[in-house]
Protein backbone atom coordinates (compact mmCIF):
# COMPACT_ATOMS: atom_id res chain seq x y z
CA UNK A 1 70.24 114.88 137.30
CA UNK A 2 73.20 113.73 139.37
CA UNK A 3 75.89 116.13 140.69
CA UNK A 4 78.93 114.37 141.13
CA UNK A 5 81.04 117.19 141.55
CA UNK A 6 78.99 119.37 143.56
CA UNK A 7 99.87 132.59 173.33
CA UNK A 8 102.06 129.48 172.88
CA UNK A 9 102.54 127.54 170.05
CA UNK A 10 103.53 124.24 169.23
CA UNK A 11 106.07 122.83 166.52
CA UNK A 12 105.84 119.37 165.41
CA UNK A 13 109.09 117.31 165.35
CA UNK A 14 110.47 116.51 161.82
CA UNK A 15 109.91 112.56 162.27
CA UNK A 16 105.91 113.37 162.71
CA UNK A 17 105.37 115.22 159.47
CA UNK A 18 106.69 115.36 156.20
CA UNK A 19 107.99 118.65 155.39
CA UNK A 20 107.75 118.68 151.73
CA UNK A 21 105.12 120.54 149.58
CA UNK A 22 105.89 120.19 146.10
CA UNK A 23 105.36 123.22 143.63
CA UNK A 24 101.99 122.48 142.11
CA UNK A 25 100.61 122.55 145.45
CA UNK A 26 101.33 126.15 145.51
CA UNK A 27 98.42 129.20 145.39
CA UNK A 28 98.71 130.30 141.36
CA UNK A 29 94.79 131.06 141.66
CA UNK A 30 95.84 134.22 139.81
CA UNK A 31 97.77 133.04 137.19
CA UNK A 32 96.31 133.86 133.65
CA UNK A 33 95.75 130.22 133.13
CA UNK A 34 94.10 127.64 135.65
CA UNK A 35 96.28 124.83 136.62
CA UNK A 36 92.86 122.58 136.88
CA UNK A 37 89.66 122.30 134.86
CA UNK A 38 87.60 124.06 136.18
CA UNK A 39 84.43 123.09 133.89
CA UNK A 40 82.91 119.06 133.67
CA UNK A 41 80.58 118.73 131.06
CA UNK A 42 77.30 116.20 131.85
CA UNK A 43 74.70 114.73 129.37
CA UNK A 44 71.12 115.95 130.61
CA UNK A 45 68.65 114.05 128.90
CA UNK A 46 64.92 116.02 128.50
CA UNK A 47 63.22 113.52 127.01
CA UNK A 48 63.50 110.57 124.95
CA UNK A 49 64.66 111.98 121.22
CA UNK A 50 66.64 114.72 122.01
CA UNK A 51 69.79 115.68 123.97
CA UNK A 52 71.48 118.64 125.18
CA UNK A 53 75.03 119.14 126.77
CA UNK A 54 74.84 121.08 130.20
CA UNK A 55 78.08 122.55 131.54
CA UNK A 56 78.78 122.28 135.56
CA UNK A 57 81.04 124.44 137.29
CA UNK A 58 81.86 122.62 141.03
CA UNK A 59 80.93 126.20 142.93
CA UNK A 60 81.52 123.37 146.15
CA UNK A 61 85.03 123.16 146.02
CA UNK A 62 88.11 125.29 146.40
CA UNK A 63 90.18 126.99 144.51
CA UNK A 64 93.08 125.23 146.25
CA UNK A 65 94.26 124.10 149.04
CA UNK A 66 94.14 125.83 152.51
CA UNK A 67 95.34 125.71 155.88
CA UNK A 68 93.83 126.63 159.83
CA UNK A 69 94.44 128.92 161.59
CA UNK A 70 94.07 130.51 164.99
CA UNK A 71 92.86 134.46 165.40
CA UNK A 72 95.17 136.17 168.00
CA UNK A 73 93.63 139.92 167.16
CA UNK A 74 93.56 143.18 165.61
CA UNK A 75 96.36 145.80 165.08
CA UNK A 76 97.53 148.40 162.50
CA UNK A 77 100.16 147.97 160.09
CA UNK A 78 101.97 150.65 158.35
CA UNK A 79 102.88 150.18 154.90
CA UNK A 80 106.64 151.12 153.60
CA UNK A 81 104.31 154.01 151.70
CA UNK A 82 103.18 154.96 155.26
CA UNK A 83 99.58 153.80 154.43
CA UNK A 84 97.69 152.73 157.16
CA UNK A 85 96.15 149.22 157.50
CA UNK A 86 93.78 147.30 160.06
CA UNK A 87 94.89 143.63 159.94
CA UNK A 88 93.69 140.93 161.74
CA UNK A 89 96.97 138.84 162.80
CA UNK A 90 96.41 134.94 162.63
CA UNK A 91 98.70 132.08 164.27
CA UNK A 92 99.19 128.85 163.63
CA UNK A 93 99.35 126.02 166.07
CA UNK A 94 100.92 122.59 165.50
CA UNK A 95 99.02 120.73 162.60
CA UNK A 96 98.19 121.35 159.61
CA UNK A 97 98.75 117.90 158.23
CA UNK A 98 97.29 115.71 155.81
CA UNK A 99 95.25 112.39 157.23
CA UNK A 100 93.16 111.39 154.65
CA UNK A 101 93.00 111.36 150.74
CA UNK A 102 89.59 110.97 150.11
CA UNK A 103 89.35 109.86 145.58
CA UNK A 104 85.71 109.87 143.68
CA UNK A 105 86.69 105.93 143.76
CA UNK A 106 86.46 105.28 147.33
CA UNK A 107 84.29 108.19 148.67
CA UNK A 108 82.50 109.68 145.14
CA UNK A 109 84.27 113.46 145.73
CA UNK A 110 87.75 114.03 145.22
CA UNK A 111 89.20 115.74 149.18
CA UNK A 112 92.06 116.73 151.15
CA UNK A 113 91.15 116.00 154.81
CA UNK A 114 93.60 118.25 156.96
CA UNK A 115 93.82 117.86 160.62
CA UNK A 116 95.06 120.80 163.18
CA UNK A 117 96.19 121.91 166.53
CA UNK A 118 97.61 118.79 168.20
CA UNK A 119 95.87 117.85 171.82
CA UNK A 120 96.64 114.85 174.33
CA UNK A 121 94.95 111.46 173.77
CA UNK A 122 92.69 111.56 176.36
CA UNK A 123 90.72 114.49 174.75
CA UNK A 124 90.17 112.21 171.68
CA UNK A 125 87.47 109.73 171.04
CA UNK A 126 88.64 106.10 170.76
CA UNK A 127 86.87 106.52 166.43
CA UNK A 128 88.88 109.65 166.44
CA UNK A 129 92.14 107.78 167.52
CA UNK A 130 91.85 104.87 165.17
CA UNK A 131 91.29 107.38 162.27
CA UNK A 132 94.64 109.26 163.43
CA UNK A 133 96.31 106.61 164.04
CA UNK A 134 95.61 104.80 161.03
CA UNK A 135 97.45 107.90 159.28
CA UNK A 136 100.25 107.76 161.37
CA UNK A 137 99.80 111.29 162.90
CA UNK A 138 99.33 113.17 166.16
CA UNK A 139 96.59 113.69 168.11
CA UNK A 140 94.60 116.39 166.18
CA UNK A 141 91.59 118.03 167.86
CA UNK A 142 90.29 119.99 164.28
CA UNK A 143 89.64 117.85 161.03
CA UNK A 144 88.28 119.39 157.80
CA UNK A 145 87.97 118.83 154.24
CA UNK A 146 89.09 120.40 151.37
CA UNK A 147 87.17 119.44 147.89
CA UNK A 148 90.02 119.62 144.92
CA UNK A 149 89.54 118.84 141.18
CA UNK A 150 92.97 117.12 141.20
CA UNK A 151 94.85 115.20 143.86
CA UNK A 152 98.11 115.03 142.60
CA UNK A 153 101.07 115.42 145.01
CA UNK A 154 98.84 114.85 148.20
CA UNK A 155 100.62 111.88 151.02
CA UNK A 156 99.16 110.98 154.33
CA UNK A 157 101.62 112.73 156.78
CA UNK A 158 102.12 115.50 154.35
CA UNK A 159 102.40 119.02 156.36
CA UNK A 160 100.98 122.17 154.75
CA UNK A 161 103.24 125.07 155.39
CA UNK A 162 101.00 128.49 154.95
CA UNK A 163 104.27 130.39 153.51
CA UNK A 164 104.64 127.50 150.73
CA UNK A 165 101.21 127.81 149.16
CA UNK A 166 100.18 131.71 149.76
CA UNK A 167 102.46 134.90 149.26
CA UNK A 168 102.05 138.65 150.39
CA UNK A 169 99.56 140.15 147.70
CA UNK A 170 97.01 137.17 147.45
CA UNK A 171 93.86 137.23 147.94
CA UNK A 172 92.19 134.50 150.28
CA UNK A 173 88.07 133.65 151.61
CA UNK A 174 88.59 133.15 155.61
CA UNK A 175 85.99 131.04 157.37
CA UNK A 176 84.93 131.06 161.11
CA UNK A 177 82.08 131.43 163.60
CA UNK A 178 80.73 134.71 164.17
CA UNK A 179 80.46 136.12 168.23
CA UNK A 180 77.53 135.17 169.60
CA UNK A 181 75.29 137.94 170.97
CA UNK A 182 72.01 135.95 172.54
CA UNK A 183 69.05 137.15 171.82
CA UNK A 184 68.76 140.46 170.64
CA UNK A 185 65.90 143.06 168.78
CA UNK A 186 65.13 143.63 165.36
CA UNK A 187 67.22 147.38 166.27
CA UNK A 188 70.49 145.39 166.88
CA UNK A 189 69.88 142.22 164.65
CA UNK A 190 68.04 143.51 161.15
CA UNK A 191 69.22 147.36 161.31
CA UNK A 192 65.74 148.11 161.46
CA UNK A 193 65.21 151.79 162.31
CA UNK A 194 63.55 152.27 165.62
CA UNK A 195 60.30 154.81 166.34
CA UNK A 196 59.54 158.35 167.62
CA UNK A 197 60.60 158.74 171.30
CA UNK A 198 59.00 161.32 172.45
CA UNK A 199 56.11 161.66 174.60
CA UNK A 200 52.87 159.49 173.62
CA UNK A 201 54.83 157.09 170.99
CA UNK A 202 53.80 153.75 171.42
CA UNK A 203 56.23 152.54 169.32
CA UNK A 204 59.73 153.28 170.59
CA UNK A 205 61.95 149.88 169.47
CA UNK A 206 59.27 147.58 168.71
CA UNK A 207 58.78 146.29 165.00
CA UNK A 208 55.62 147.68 163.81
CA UNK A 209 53.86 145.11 161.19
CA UNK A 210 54.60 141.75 160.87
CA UNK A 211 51.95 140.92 158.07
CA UNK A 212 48.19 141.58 157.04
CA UNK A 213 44.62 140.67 158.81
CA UNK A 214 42.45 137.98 157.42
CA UNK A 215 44.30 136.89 154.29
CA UNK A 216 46.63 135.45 155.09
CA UNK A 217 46.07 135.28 158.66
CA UNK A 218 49.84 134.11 159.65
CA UNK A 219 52.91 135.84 159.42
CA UNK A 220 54.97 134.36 156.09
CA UNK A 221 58.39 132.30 157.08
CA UNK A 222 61.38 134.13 156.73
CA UNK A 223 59.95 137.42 158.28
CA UNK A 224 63.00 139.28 159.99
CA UNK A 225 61.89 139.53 163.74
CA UNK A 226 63.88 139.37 167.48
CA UNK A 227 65.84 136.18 167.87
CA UNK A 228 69.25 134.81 168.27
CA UNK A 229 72.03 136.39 166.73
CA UNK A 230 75.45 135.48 165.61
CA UNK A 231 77.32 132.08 166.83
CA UNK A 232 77.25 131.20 163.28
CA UNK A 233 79.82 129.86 160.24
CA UNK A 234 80.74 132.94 158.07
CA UNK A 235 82.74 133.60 155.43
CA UNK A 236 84.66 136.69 154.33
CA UNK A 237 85.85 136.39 150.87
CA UNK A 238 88.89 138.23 148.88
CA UNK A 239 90.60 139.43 151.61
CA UNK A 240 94.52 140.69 151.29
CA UNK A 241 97.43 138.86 152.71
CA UNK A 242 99.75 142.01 153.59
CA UNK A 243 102.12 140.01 155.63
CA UNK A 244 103.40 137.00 156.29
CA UNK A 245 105.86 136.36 159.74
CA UNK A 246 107.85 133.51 159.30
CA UNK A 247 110.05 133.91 162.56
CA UNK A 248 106.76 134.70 164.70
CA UNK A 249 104.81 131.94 162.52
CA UNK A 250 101.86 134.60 162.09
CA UNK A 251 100.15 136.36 158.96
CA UNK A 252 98.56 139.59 158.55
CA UNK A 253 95.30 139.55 156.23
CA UNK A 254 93.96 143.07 155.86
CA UNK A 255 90.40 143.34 157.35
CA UNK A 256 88.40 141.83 160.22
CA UNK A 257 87.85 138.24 160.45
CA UNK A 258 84.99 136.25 162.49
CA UNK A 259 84.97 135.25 166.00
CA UNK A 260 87.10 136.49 168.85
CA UNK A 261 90.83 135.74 169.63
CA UNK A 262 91.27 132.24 169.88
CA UNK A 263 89.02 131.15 167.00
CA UNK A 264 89.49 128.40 164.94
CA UNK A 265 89.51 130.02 161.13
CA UNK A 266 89.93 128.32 157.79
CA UNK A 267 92.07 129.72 155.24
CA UNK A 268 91.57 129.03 151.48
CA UNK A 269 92.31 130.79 148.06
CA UNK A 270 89.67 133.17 146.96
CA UNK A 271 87.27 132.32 144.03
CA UNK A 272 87.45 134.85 141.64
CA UNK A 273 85.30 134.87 138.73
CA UNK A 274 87.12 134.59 135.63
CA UNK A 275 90.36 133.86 137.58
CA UNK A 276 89.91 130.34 138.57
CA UNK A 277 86.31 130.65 137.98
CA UNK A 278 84.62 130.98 134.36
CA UNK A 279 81.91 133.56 134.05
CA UNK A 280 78.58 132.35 133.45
């Protein structure tokens, strides 16, 4: 059945980017009604006499359009109500620009390709260059895609201003790579619990069984044992923006967020079931 929709800081100059983000770009996820359709509805055929109508929702794409980000750290912000708050406090380098439209014409998905955090030439692959170039825009070490339903009011050059399509109060699914820890136990990496430790325990930390005897004779795939841990993508969803800096060009999103400072993160609305998406 086919799928079709499945710490310095730079500032760009105003004759690199365009500046502009019209309204419909902005985050309404939470708007009583959807500014997109969120359902597409596919003929599946079972056999030769009868068929059935089978409705898709595209769980691959995004509610909207996002930005990067960088992760600077953690602190604690005090609400007006003198309600305390750990935030993680995110910055944002030069970038954040559009260099590619990508239309189920051309590339069979509908996409927003955003590039981020501008770097000299030299760090660049001569493919990488042309693509840039072709667009007209900097040097841009971080390229990702966002999947859309709609594509209206999207230009090459176009640069995505954080404070133009979030506000305080929403809620938003951060993406990043976890700290990596090496290899560690089944203790640290499965919470197992560990054995008796006192004298004539055999089984302090270890993990105890890993399967039967004879039948089946192997241990099943899957089985939680010792092994690397973290270094991995992650994703935090619904987390609250609770401030947003314009003079320091940083937001606060309530929570901890993956990786260390310095991280590259990914910032996109949150998918909310029957916000912007339908219950099943």
């Amino acid at each position: 059945m086919p799928l079709s929709a499945i710490n310095q800081f730079c500032y760009p100059t105003p004759s690199l980017v365009k500046t502009k983000t019209p309204a419909s770009l902005k985050c309404s996820f939470l708007s009583k009604s959807p500014p997109f359709p969120l359902t597409k509805t596919t003929p599946l055929t079972l056999n030769r006499n009868q068929k059935f109508s089978l409705s898709i929702v595209a769980m691959s794409m995004e509610a909207g359009v996002g930005v990067m980000g960088t992760k600077l750290g953690m602190m604690t912000y005090f609400e007006p109500n003198g309600k305390v708050v750990p935030v993680t406090v995110v910055g944002f380098r030069e970038g954040n620009i559009v260099t590619q439209i990508k239309t189920d014409a051309t590339d069979g998905y509908d996409a927003v390709q955003v590039g981020y955090r501008r770097v000299r030439d030299k760090k660049l692959t001569k493919p990488e260059m042309g693509h840039l170039e072709k667009a007209g825009v900097i040097p841009m070490r971080h390229l990702q895609e966002f999947r859309l339903q709609g594509l209206d009011g999207f230009e090459i050059g176009q640069k995505l201003l954080f404070e133009e399509l979030f506000k305080e109060g929403d809620l938003v699914d951060v993406s990043g790579t976890t700290i990596g820890k090496g290899f560690q136990g089944g203790i640290k990496r499965h919470n197992f619990k560990r054995g008796p430790m006192s004298h004539g325990s055999k089984s302090h930390r270890a993990l105890g069984s890993i399967g039967a005897g004879t039948t089946p004779g192997r241990v099943y795939k899957g089985k939680k044992m010792p092994g690397r841990m973290g270094g991995t993508k992650t994703k935090i969803r619904k987390l609250k923006i609770v401030k947003i800096d314009n003079d320091l060009r940083v937001v606060m999103i309530k929570g901890a967020l993956p990786g260390k400072p310095g991280n590259l993160l990914r910032i996109a609305p949150a998918k909310i079931v029957g916000k912007n998406i339908p219950k099943s």
